[in-house]
N, C-alpha and C. Protein backbone atom coordinates (compact mmCIF):
# COMPACT_ATOMS: atom_id res chain seq x y z
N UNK A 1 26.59 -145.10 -39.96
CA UNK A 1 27.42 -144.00 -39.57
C UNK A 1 28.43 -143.76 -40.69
N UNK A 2 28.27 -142.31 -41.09
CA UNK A 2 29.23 -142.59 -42.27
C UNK A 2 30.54 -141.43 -41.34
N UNK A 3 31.72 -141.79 -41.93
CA UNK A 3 32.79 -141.13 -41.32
C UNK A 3 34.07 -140.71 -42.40
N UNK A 4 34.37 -139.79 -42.59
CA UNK A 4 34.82 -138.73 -43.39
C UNK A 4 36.59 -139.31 -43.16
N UNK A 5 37.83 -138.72 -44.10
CA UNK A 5 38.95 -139.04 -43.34
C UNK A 5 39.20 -138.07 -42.70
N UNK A 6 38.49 -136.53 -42.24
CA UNK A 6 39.65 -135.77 -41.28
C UNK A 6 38.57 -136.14 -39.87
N UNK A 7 37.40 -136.80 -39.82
CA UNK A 7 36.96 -137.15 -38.72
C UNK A 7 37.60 -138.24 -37.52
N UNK A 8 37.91 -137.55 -36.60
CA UNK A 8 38.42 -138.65 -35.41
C UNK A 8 37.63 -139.08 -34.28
N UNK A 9 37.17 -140.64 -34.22
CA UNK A 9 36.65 -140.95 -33.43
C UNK A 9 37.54 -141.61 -31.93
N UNK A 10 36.52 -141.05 -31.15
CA UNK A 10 37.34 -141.81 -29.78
C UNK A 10 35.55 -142.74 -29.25
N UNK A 11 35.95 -143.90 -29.17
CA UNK A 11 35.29 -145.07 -28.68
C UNK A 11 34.35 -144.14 -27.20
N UNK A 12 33.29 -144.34 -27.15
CA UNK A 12 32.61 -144.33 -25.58
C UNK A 12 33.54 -145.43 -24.44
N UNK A 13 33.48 -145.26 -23.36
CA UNK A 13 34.43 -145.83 -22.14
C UNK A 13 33.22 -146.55 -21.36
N UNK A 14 32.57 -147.97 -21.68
CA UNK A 14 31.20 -147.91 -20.11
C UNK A 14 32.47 -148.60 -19.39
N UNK A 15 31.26 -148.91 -18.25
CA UNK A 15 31.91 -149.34 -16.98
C UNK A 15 31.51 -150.92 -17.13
N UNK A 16 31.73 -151.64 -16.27
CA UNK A 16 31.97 -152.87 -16.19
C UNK A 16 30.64 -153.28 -15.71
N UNK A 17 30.09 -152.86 -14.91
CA UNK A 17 28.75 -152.88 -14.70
C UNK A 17 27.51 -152.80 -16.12
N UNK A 18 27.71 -151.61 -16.45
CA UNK A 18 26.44 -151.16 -17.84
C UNK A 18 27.46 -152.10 -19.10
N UNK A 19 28.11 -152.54 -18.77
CA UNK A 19 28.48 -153.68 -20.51
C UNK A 19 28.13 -155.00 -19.75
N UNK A 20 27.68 -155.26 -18.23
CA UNK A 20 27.26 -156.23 -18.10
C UNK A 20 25.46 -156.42 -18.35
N UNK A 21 25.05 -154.89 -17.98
CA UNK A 21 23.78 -154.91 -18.30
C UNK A 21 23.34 -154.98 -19.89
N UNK A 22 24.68 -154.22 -20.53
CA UNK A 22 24.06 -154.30 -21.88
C UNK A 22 24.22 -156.08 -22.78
N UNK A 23 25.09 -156.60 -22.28
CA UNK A 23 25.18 -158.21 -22.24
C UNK A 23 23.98 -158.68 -21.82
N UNK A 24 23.34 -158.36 -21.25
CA UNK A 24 22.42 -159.67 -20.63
C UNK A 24 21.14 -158.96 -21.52
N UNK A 25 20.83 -157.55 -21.73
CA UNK A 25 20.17 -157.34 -22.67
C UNK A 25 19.60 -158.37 -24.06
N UNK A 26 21.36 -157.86 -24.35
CA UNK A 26 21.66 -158.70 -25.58
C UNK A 26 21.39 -159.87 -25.43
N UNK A 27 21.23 -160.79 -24.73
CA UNK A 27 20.97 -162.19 -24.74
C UNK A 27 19.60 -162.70 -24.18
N UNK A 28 18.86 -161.47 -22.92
CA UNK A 28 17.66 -161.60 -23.44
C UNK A 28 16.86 -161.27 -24.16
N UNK A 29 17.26 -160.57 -25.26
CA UNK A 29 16.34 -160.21 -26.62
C UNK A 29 16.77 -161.50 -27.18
N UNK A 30 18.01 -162.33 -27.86
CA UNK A 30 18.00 -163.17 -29.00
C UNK A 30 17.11 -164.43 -28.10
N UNK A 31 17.51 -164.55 -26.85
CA UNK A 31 16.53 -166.00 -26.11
C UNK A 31 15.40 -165.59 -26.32
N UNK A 32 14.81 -164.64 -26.31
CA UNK A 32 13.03 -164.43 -26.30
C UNK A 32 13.01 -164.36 -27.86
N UNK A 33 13.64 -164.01 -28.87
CA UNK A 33 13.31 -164.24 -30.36
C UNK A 33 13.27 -165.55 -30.29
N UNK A 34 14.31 -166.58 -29.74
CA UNK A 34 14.53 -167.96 -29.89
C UNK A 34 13.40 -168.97 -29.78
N UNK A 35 12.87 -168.34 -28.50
CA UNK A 35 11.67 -168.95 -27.83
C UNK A 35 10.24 -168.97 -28.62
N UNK A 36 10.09 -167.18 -28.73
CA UNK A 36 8.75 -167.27 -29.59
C UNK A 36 9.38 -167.74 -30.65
N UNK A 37 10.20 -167.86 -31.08
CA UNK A 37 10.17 -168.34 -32.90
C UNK A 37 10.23 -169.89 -32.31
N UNK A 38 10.71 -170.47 -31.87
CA UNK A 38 9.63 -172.06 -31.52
C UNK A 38 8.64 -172.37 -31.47
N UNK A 39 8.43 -171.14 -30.12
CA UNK A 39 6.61 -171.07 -30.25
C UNK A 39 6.41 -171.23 -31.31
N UNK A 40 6.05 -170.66 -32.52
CA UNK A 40 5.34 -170.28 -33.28
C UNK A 40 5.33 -171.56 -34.24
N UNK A 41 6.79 -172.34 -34.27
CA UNK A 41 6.60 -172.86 -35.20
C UNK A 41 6.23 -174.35 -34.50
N UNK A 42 6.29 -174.57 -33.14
CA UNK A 42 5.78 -175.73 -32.71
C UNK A 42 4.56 -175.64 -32.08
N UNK A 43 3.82 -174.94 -32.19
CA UNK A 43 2.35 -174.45 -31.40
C UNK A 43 1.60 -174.08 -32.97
N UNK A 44 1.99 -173.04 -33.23
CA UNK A 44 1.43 -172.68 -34.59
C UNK A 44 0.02 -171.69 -33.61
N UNK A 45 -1.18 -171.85 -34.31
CA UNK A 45 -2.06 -171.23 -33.85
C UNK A 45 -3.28 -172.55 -33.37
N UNK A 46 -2.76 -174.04 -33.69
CA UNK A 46 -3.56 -175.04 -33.63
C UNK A 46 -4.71 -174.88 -32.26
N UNK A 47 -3.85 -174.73 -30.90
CA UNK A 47 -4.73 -174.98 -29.80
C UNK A 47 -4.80 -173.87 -29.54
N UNK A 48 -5.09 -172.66 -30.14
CA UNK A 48 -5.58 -171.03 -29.94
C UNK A 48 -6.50 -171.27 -29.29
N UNK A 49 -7.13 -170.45 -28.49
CA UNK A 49 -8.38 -170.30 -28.45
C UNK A 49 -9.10 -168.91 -29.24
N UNK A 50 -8.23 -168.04 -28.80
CA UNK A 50 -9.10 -166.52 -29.43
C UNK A 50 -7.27 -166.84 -30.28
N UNK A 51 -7.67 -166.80 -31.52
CA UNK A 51 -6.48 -166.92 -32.49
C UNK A 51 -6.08 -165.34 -32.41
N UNK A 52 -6.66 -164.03 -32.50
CA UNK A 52 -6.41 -163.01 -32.63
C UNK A 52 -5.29 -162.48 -31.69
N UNK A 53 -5.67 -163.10 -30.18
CA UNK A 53 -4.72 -162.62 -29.38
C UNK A 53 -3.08 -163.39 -29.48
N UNK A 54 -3.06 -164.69 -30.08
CA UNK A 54 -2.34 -165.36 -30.34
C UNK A 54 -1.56 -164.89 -31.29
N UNK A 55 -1.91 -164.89 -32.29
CA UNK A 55 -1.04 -163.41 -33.35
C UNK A 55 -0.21 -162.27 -32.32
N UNK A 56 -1.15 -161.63 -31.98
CA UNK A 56 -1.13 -160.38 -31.25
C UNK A 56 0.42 -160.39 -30.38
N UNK A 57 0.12 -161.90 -29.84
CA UNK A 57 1.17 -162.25 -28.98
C UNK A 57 2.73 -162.63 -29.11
N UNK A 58 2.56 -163.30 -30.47
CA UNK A 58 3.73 -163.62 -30.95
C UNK A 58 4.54 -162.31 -32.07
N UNK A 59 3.93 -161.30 -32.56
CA UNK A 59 4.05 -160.26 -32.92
C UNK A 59 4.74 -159.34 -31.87
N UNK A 60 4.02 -159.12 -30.91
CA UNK A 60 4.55 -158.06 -30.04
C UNK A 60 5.33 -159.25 -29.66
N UNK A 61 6.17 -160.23 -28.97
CA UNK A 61 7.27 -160.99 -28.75
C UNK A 61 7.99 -160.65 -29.60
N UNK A 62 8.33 -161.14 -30.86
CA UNK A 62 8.92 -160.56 -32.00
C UNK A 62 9.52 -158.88 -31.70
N UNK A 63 8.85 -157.88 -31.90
CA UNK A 63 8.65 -157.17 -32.00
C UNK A 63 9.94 -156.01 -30.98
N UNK A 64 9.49 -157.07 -29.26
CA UNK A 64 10.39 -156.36 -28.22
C UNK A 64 11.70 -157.29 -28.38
N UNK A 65 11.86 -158.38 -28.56
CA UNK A 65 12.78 -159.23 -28.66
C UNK A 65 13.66 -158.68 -29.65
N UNK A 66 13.23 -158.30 -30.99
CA UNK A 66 14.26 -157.48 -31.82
C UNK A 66 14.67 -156.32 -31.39
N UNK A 67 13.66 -155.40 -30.82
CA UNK A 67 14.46 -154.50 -30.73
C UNK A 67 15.47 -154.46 -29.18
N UNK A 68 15.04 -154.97 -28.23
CA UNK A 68 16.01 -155.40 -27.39
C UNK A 68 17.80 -155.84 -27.93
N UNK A 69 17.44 -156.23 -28.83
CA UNK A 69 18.86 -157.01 -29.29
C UNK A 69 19.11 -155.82 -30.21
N UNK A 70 18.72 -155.12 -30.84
CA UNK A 70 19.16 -154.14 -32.19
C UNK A 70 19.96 -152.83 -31.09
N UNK A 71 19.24 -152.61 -29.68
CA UNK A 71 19.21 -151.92 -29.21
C UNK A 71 20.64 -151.83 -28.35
N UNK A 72 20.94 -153.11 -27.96
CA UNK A 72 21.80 -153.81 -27.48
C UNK A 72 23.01 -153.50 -28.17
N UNK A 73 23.01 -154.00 -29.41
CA UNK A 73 23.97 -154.20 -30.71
C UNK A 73 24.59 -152.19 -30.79
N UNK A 74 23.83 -151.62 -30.77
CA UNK A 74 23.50 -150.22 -31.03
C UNK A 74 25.00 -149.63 -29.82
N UNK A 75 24.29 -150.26 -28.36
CA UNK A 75 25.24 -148.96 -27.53
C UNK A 75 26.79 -149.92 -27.51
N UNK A 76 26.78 -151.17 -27.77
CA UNK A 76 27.93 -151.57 -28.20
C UNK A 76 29.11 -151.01 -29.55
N UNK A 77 28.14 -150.80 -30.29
CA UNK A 77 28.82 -150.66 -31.57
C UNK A 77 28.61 -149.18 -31.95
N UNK A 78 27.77 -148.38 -31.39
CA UNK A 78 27.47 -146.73 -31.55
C UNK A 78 27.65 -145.81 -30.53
N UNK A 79 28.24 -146.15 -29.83
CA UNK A 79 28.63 -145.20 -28.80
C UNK A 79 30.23 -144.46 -28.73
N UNK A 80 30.12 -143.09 -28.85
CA UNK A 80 31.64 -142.34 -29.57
C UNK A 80 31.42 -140.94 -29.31
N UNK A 81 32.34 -140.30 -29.52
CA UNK A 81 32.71 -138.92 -29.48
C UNK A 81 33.63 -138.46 -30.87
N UNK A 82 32.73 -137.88 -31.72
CA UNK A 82 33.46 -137.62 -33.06
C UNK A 82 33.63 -135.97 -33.28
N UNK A 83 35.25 -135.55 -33.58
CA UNK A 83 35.34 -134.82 -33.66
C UNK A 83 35.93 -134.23 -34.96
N UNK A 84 34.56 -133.44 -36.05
CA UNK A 84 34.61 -133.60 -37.76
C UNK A 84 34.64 -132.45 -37.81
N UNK A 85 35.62 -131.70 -38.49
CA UNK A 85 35.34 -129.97 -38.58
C UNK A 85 35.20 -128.81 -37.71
N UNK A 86 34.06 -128.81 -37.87
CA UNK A 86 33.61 -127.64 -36.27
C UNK A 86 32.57 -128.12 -35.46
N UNK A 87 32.92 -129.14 -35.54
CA UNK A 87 31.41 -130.08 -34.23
C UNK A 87 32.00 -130.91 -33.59
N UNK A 88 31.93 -130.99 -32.60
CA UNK A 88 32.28 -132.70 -31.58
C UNK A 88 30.49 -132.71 -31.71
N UNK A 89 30.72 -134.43 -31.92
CA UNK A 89 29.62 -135.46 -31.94
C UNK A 89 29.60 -135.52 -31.10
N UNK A 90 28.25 -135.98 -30.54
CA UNK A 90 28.33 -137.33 -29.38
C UNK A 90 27.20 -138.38 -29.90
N UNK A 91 27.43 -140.06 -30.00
CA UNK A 91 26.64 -140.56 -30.20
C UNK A 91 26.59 -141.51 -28.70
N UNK A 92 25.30 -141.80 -28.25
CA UNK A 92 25.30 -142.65 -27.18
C UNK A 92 24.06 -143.65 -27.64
N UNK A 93 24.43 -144.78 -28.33
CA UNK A 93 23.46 -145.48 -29.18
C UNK A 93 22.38 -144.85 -29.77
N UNK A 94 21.56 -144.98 -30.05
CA UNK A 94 20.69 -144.12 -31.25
C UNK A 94 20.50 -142.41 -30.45
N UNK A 95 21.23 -142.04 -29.69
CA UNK A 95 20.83 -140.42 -28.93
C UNK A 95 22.12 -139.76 -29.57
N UNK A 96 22.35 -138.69 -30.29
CA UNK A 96 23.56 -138.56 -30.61
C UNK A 96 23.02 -136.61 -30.60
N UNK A 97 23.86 -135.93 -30.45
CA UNK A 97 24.09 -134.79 -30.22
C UNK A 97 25.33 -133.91 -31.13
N UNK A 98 25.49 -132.87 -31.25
CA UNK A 98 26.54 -132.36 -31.66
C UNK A 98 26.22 -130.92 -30.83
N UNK A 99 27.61 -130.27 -30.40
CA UNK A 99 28.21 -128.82 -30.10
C UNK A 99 29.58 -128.37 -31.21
N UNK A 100 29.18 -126.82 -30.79
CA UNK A 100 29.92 -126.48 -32.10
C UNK A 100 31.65 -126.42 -31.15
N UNK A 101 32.13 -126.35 -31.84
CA UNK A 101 33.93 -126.25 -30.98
C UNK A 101 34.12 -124.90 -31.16
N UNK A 102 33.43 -123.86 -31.64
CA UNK A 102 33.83 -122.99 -31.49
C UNK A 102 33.09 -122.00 -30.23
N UNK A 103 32.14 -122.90 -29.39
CA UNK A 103 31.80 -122.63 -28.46
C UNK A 103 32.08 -123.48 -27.15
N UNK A 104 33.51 -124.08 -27.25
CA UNK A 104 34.18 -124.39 -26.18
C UNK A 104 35.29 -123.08 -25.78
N UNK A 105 35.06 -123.00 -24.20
CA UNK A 105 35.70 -122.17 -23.71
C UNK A 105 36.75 -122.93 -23.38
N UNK A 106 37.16 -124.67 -22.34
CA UNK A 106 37.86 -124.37 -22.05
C UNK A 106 37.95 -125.76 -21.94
N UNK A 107 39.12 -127.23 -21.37
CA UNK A 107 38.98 -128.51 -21.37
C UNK A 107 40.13 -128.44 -20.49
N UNK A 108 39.51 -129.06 -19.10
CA UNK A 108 40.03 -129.32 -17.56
C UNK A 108 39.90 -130.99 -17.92
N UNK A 109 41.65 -131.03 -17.69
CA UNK A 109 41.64 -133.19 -17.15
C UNK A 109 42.00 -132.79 -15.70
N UNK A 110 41.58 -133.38 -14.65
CA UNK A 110 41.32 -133.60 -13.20
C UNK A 110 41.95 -134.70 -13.55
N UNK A 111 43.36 -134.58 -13.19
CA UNK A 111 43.89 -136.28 -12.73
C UNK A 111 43.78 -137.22 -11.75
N UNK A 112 43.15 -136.06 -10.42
CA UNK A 112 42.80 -136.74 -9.16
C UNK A 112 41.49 -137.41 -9.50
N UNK A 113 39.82 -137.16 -10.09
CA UNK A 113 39.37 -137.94 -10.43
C UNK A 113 39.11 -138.62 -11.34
N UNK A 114 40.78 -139.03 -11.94
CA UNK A 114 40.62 -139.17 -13.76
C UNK A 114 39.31 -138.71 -14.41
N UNK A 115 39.21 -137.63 -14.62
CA UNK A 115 37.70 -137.16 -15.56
C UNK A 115 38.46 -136.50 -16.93
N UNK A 116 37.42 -135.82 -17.68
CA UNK A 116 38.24 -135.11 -18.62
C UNK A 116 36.85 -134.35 -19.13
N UNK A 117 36.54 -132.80 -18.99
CA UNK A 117 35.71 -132.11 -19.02
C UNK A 117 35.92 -130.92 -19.93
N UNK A 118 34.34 -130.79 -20.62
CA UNK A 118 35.00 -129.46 -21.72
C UNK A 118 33.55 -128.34 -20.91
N UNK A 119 34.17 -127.56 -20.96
CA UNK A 119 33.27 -126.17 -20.57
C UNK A 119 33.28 -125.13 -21.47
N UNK A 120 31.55 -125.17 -21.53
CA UNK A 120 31.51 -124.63 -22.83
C UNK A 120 31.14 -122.85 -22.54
N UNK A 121 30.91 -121.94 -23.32
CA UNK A 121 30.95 -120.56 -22.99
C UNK A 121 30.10 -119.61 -22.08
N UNK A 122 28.75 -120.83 -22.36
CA UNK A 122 27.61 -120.80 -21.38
C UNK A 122 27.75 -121.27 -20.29
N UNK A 123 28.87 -122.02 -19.96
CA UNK A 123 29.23 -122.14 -18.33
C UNK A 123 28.47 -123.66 -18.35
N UNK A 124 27.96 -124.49 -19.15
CA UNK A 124 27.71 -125.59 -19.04
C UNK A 124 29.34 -126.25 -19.09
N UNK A 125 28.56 -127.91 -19.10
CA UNK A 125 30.10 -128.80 -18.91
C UNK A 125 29.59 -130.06 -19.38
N UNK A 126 30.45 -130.82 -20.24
CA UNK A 126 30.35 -132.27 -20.72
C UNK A 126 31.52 -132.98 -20.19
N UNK A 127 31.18 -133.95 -19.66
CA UNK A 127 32.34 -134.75 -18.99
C UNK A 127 32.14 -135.73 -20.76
N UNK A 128 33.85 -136.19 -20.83
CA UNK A 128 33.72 -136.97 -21.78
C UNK A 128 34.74 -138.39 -21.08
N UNK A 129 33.50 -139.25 -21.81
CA UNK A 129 33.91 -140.83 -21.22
C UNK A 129 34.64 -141.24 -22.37
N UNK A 130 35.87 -141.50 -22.05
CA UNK A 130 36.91 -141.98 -23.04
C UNK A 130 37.71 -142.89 -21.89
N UNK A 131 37.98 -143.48 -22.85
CA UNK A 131 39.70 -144.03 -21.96
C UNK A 131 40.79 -143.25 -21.73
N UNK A 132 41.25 -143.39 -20.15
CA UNK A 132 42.03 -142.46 -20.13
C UNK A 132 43.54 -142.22 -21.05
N UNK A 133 43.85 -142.96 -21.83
CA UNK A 133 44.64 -143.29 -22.30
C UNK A 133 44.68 -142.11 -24.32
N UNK A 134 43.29 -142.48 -23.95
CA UNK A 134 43.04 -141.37 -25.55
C UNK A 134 42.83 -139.61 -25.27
N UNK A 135 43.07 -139.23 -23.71
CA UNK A 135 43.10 -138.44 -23.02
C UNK A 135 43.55 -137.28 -24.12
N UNK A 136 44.64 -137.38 -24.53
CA UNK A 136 45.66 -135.67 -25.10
C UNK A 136 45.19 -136.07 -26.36
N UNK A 137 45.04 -137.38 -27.13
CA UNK A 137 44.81 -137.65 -28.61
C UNK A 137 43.53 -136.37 -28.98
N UNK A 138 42.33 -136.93 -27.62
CA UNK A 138 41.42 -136.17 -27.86
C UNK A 138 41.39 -134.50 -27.91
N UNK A 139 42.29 -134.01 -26.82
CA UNK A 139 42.15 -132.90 -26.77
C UNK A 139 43.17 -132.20 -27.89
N UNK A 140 44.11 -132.77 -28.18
CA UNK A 140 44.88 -132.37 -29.68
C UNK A 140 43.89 -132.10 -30.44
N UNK A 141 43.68 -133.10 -30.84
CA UNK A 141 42.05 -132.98 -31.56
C UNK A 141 41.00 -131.71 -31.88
N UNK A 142 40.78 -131.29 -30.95
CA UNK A 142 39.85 -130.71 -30.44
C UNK A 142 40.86 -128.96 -30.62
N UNK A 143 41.72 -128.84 -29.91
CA UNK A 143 43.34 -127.90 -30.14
C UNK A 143 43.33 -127.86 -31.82
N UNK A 144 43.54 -129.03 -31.85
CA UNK A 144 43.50 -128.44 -33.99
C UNK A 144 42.36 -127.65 -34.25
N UNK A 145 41.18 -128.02 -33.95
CA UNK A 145 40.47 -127.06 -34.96
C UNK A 145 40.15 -126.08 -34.72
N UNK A 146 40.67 -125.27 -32.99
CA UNK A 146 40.13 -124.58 -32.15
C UNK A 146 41.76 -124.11 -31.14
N UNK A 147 42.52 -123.53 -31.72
CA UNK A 147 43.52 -123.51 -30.90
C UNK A 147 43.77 -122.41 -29.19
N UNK A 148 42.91 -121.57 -29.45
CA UNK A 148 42.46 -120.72 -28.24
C UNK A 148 41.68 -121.49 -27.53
N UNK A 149 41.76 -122.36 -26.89
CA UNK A 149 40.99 -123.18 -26.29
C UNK A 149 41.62 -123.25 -25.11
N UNK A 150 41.42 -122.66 -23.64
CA UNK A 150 42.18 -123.10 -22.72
C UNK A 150 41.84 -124.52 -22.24
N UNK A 151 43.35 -124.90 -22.33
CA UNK A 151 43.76 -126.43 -21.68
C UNK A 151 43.87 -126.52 -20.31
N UNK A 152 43.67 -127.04 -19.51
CA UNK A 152 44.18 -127.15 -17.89
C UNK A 152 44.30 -128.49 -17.50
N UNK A 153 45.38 -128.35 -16.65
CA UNK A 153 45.40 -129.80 -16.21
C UNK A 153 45.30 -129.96 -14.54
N UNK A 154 44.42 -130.52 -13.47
CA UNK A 154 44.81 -130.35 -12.70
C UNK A 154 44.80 -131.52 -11.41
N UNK A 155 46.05 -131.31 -10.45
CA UNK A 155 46.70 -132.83 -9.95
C UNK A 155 46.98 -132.09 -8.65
N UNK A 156 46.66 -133.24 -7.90
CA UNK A 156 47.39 -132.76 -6.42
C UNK A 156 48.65 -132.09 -6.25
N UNK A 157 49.65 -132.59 -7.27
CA UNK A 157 50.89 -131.52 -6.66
C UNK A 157 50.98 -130.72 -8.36
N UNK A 158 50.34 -129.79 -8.76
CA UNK A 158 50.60 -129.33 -9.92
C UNK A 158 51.69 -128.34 -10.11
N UNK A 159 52.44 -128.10 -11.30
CA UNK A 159 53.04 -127.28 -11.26
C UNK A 159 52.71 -126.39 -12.54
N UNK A 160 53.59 -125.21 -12.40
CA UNK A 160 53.10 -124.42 -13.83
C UNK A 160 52.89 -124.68 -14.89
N UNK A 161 53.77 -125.90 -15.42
CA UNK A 161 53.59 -126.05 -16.00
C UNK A 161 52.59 -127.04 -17.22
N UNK A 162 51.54 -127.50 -15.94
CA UNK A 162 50.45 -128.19 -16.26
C UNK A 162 49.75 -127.35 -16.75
N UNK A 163 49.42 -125.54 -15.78
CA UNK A 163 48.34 -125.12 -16.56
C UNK A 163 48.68 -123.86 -17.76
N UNK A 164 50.12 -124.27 -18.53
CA UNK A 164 49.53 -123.90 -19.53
C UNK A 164 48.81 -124.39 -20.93
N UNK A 165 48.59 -123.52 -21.78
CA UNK A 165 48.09 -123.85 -22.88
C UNK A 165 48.71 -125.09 -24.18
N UNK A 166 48.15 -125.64 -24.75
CA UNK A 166 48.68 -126.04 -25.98
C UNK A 166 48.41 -125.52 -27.45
């Protein structure tokens, strides 16, 4: 990933659940590399019977075992929302996307279900998973390169002055 200095990244947000799934991922890809790579080197191909499938076998082991773990490594360390010029990124481990910012209409934070949503001109919508905490960093962000952008904010007891603009 190469990253520019006026590019700002905000981290992906999982839940406590999918970083537990992506943990156990991660640890059953390096145990199954661990394993066949014993196999291999304490079995060898000696008591094969059809040696071909034996290859076959420790190859494709290899094979899912790495990428299990690369894959793993990936939504840990590649998952973000980059906002470079006139594009917000999205990378969600090797799936990554870009929209242009100049086809955002409009970015609603719902404080009642902490969300934070951009709606774009076509009447679609991207919820963006951030921490709520990088909440305004992001949408500043986003306000710099695009300042007609309606902002909204909206809360059980709102007042005017949530929904105006920045």
């Amino acid at each position: 990933m190469v990253y520019n200095s006026a590019m700002r990244i905000f981290k992906y947000k999982f839940t406590r659940a999918i970083r537990i799934i992506i943990i156990v991922m991660l640890a059953i890809g390096v145990t199954a590399f661990g394993i066949t790579l014993w196999q291999t080197i304490a079995y060898g191909l000696e008591h094969s019977a059809v040696k071909a499938f034996t290859i076959a076998k420790y190859v494709l082991s290899f094979i899912v075992s790495v990428a299990l773990t690369v894959i793993s490594v990936l939504f840990i360390t590649s998952s973000y929302y980059a906002i470079d010029g006139k594009q917000l990124k999205m990378s969600f481990s090797f799936l990554k996307s870009k929209y242009n910012i100049d086809d955002i209409d409009a970015i609603i934070l719902d404080r009642t279900a902490d969300k934070l949503s951009i709606v774009f001109e076509n009447e679609s919508c991207l919820n963006v998973v951030i921490k709520p905490e990088q909440y305004s960093d992001f949408v500043q962000a986003v306000l710099n390169v695009k300042p007609t952008i309606e902002y909204s904010i909206k809360s059980k007891t709102s007042t005017g002055d949530d929904e105006e603009k920045k």
